[in-house]
Protein backbone atom coordinates (compact mmCIF):
# COMPACT_ATOMS: atom_id res chain seq x y z
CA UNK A 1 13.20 7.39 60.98
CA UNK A 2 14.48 10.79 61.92
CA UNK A 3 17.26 11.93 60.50
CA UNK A 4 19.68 14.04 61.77
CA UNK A 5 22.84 15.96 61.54
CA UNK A 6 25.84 13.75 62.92
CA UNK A 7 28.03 14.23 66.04
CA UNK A 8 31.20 12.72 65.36
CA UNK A 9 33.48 11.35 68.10
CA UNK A 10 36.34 9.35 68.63
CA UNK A 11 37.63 7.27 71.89
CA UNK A 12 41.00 4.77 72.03
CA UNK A 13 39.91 1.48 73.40
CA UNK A 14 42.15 -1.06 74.58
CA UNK A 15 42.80 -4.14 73.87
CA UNK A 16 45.59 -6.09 75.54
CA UNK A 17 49.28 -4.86 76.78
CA UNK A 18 52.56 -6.12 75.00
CA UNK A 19 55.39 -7.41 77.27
CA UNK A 20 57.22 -3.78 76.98
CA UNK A 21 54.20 -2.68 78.83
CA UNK A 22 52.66 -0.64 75.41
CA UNK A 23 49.09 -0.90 74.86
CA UNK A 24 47.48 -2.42 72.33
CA UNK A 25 44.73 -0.24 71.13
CA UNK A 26 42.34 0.92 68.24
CA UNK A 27 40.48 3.93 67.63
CA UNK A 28 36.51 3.57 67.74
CA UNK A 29 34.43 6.38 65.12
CA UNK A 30 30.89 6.90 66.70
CA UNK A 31 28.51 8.73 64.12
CA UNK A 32 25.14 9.87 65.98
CA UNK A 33 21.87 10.99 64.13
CA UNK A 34 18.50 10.87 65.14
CA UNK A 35 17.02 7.17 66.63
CA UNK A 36 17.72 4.23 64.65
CA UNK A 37 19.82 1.19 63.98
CA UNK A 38 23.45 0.80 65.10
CA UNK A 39 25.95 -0.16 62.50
CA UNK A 40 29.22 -1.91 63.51
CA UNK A 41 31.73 -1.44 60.72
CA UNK A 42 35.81 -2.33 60.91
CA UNK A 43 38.80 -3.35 58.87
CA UNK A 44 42.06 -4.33 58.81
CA UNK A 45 41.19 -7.72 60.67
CA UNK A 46 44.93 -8.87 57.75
CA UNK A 47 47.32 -6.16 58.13
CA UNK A 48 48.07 -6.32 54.71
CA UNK A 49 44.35 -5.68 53.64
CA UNK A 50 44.55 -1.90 53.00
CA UNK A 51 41.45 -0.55 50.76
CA UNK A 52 39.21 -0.99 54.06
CA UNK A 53 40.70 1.42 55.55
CA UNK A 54 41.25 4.00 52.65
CA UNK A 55 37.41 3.51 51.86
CA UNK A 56 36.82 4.59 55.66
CA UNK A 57 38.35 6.92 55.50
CA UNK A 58 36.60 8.34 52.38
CA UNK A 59 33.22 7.41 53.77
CA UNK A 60 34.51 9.63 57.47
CA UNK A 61 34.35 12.60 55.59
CA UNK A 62 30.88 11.44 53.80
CA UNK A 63 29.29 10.94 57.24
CA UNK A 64 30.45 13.81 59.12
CA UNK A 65 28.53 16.15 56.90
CA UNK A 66 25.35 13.55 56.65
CA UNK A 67 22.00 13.49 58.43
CA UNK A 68 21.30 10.11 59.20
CA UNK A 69 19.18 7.75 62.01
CA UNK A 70 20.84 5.88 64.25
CA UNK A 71 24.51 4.99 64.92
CA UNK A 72 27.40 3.78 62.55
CA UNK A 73 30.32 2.39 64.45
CA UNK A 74 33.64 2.48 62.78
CA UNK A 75 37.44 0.78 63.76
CA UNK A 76 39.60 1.29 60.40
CA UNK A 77 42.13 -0.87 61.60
CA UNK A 78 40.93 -3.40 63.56
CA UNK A 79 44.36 -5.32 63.93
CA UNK A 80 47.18 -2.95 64.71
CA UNK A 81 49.88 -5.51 65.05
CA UNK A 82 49.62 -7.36 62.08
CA UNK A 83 49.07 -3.62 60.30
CA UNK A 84 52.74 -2.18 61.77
CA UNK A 85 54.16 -5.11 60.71
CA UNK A 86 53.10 -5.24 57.12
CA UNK A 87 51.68 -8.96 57.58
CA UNK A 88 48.54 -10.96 56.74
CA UNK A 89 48.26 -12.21 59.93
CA UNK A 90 49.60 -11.22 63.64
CA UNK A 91 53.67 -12.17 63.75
CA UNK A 92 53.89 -15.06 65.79
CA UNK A 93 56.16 -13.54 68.52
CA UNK A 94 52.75 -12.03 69.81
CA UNK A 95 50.64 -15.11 69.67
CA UNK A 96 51.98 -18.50 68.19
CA UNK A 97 48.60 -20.46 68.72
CA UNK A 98 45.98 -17.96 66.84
CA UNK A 99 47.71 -15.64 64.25
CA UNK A 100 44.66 -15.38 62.18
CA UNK A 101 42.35 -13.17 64.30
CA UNK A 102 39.73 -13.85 61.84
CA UNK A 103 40.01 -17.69 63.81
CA UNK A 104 39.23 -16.95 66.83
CA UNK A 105 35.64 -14.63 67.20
CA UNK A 106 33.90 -14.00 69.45
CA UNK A 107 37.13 -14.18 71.69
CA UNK A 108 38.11 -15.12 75.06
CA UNK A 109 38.85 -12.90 77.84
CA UNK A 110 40.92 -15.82 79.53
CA UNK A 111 42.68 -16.75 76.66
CA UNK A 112 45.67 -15.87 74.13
CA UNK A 113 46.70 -12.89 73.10
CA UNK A 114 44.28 -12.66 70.02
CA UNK A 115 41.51 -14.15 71.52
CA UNK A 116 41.70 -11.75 74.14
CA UNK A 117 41.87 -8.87 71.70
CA UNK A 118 38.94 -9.95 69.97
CA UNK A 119 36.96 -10.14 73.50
CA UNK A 120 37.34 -6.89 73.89
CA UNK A 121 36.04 -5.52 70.87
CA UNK A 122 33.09 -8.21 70.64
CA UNK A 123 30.37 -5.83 72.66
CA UNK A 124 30.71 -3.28 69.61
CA UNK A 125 29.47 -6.53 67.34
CA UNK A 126 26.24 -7.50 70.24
CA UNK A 127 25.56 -3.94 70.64
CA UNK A 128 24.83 -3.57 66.80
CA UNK A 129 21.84 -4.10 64.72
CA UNK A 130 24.44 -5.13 62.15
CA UNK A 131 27.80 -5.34 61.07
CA UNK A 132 30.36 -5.13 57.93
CA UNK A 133 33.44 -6.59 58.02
CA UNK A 134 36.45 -5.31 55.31
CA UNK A 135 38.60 -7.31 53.79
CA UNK A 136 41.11 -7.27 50.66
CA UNK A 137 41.62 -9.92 48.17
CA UNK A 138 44.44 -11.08 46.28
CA UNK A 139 44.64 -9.13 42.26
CA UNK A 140 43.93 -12.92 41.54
CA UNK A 141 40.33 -12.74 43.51
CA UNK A 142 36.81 -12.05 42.79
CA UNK A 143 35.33 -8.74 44.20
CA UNK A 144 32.60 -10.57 46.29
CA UNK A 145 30.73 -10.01 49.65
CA UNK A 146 29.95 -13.16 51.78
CA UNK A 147 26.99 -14.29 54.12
CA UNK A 148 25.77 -16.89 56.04
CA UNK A 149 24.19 -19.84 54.76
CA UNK A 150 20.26 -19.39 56.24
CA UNK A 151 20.57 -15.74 57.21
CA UNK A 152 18.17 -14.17 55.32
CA UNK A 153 18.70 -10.31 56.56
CA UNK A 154 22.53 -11.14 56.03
CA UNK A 155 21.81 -12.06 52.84
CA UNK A 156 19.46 -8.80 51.79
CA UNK A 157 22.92 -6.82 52.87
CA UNK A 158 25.15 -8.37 50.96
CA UNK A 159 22.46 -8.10 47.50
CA UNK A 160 22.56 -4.00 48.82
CA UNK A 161 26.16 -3.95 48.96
CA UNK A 162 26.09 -4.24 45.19
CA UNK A 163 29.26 -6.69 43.97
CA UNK A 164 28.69 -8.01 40.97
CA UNK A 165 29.29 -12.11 42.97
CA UNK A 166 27.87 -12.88 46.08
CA UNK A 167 29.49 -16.57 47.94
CA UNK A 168 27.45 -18.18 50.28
CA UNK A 169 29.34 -19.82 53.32
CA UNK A 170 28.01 -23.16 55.49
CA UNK A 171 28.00 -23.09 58.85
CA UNK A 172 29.55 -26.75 59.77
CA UNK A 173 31.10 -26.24 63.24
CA UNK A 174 29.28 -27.63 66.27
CA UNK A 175 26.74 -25.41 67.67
CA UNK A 176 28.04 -25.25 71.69
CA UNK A 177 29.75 -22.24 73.63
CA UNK A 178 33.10 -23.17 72.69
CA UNK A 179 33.02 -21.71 69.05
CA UNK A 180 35.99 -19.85 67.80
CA UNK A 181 36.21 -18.96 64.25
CA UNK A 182 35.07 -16.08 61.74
CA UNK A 183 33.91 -12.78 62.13
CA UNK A 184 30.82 -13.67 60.33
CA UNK A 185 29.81 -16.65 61.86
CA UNK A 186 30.15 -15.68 65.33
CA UNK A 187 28.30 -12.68 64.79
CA UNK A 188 25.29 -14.60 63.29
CA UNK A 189 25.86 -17.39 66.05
CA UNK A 190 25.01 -13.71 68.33
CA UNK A 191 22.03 -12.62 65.76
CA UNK A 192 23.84 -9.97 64.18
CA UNK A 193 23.28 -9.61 60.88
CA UNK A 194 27.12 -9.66 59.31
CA UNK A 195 28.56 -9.47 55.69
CA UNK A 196 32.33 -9.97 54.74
CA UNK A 197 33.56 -7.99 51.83
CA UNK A 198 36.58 -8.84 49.19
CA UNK A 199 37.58 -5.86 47.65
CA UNK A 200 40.33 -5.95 45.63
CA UNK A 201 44.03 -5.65 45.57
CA UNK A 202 45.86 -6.48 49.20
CA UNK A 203 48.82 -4.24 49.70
CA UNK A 204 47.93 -1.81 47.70
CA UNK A 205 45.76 1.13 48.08
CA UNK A 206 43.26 1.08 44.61
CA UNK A 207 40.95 3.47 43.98
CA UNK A 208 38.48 1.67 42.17
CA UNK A 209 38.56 -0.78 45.37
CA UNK A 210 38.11 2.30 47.60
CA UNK A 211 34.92 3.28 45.36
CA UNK A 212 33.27 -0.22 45.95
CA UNK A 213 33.81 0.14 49.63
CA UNK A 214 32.49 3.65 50.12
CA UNK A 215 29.54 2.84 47.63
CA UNK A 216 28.73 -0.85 49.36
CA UNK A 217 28.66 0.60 52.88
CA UNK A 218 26.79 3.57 52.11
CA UNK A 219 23.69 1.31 50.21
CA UNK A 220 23.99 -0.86 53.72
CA UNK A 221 23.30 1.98 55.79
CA UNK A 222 20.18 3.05 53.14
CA UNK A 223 19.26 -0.56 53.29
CA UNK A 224 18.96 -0.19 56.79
CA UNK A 225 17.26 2.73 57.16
CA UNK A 226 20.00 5.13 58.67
CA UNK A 227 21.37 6.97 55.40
CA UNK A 228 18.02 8.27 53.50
CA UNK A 229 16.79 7.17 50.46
CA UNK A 230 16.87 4.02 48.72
CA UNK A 231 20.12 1.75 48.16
CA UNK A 232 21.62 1.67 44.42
CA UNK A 233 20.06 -0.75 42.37
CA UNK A 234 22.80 -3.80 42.52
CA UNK A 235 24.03 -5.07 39.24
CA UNK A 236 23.19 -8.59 37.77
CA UNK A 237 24.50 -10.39 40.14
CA UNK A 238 26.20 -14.20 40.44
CA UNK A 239 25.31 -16.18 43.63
CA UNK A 240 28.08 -18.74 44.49
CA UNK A 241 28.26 -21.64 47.08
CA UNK A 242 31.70 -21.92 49.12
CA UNK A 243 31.51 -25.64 48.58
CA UNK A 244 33.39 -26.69 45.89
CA UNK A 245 36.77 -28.59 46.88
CA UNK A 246 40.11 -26.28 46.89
CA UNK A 247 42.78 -26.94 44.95
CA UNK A 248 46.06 -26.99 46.62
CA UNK A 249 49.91 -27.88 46.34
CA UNK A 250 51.09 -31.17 46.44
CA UNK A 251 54.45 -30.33 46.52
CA UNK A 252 56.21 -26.62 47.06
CA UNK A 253 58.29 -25.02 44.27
CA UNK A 254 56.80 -22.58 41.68
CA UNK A 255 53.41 -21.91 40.29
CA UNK A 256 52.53 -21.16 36.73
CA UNK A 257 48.50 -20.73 35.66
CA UNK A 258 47.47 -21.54 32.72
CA UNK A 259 48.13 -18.14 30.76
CA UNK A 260 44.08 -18.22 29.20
CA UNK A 261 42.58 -18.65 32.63
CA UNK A 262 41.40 -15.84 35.25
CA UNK A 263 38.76 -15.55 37.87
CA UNK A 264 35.40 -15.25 36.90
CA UNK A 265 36.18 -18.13 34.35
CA UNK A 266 34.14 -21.17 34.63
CA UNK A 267 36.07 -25.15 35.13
CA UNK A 268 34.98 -28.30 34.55
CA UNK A 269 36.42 -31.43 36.72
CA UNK A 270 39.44 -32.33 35.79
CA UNK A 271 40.33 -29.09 34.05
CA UNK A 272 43.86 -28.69 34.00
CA UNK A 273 44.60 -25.02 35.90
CA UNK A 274 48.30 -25.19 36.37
CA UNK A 275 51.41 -26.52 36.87
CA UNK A 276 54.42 -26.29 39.55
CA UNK A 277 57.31 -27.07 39.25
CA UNK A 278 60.89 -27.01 40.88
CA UNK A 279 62.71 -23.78 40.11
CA UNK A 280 66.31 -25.58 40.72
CA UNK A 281 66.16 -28.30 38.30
CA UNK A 282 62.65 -27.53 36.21
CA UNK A 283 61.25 -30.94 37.34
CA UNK A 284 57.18 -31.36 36.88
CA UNK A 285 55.95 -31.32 40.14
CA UNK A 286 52.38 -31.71 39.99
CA UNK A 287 49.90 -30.54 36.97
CA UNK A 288 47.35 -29.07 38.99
CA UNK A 289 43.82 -29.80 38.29
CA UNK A 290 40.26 -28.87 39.40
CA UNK A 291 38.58 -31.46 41.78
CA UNK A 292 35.22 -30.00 41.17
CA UNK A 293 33.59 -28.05 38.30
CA UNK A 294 32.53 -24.28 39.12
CA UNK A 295 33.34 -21.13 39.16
CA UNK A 296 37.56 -19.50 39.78
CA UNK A 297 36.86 -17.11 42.69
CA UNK A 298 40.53 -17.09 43.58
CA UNK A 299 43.73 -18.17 41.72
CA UNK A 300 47.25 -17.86 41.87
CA UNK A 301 49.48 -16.58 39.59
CA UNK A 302 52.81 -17.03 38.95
CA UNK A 303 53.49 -17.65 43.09
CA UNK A 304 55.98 -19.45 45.17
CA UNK A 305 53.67 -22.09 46.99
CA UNK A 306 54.00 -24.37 49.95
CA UNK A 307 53.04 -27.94 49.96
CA UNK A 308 49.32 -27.47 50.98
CA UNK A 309 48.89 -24.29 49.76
CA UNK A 310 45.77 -23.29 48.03
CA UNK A 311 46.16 -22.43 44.14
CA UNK A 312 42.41 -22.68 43.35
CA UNK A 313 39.34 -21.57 44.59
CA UNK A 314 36.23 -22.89 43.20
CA UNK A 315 32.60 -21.65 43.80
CA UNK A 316 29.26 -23.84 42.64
CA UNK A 317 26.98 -21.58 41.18
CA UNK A 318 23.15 -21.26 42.46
């Protein structure tokens, strides 16, 4: 590798046009060493999801006094709509049929709104040698990065990223053109390497979140090859499979978790995790238990919840 001091640039690129005839566009960070690897990085796919952006920002003024190989690619907010508006997911008004724009990768030029936002920003995933992708978890959710199932370089990132729990996703849609669905699968569907990350706390900027972020990206790109030196040494870490059954709502009303339970905590079957029940009159609703034994990688607490609504995540250990 040859390291070397790093030209910094930025460029707006476009994404779609809103009916007012305003653009819809994010800012692209290009940081150029010497040869090597390109890294695509981004957050802010949930507008809500707000420590991958603060941890870019703290890593921008890492890399712009760095010497590194090769290029790291950078959009801090990769969904400005659902960002202005303070949202999870893009408001409906812009695109009733895909709200979730981590639903619809790799895009589709011809399609809606999303889709076609995603399209546009898809060569910055096929152009890279990798890719990170950001996210923010509920208070009630396990710090974790997660990988394909079978992806063995995907896997070596997420071990370098250095959370303490690792979740391993399946792959279970049909394998045709036609796929629409995560970042992370579409970008190994393209063979690019990709890792989600849950740092903690949505809506709220945490500093011990930001700290993960900076740390995690920065061991990827000495993983990698294109930051010097050897990643940190990762912590004991907890590999979990994505295929326990999730717990849900049967009926809407109010949540209450059982006060001595909190992620990271291990369930049997049948463990009781919960109850909801109707605020109005105090009726039982439904004591919520777990379908399958595992690990609590998300839980909520103390939440209004929709019929259908997940209350319970549970991970199998391997």
């Amino acid at each position: 590798m040859e390291y070397e001091s790093v030209t910094h640039t930025t460029s707006d690129r476009r994404l779609g046009r809103l009916p007012s005839g305003s653009d819809v566009s994010v800012t692209v960070h290009r940081y150029v060493g010497g040869p090597g690897p390109t890294v695509y990085v981004q957050g802010a796919q949930h507008g809500i999801e707000l420590n991958g952006p603060a941890a870019l920002r703290r890593l921008h003024g890492r890399l712009i006094d760095a010497e590194i190989a090769g290029t790291v690619a950078v959009v801090p907010v990769v969904n400005p709509l659902a960002f202005d508006h303070r949202s999870y997911m893009t408001p409906a008004e812009y695109d009733v049929m895909n709200p979730n724009l981590n639903r619809v990768w790799p895009g589709d030029e011809g399609g809606s709104l999303q889709e076609r936002l995603a399209a546009r920003l898809w060569d910055l995933v096929t152009d890279a040698d990798a890719a990170v992708d950001l996210h923010t978890g509920t208070a009630d959710m396990l710090e974790h990065v997660r990988y394909q199932d079978g992806e063995s370089e995907a896997r070596t990132l997420a071990r370098a990223f250095g959370t303490e729990y690792l979740v391993v996703d399946s792959d279970e849609a049909p394998a045709d053109d036609e796929f629409r669905g995560t970042f992370r699968t579409a970008a190994a569907r393209a063979d690019v390497p990709a890792i989600t990350v849950e740092l903690s706390n949505s809506r709220t900027v945490t500093h011990s979140a930001i700290d993960t972020g900076v740390v995690g990206v920065e061991n990827v790109l000495r993983e990698l090859g294109v930051l010097p030196d050897d990643p940190a040494r990762p912590p004991d870490q907890t590999r979990l499979r994505n295929d326990g059954a999730t717990t849900v709502a049967a009926e809407s009303g109010l949540f209450e978790l059982r006060p001595d339970l909190g992620v990271g905590d291990h369930v049997e079957a049948g463990e009781t995790l919960g109850t909801v029940y109707s605020p109005s009159t105090f009726e039982r609703l439904q004591t919520a238990t777990a379908d399958d034994g595992g690990v609590a990688y998300s839980l909520a607490r103390e939440a209004v919840v929709v019929a259908g609504e997940r209350i319970a995540g549970i991970a199998t250990p391997v």
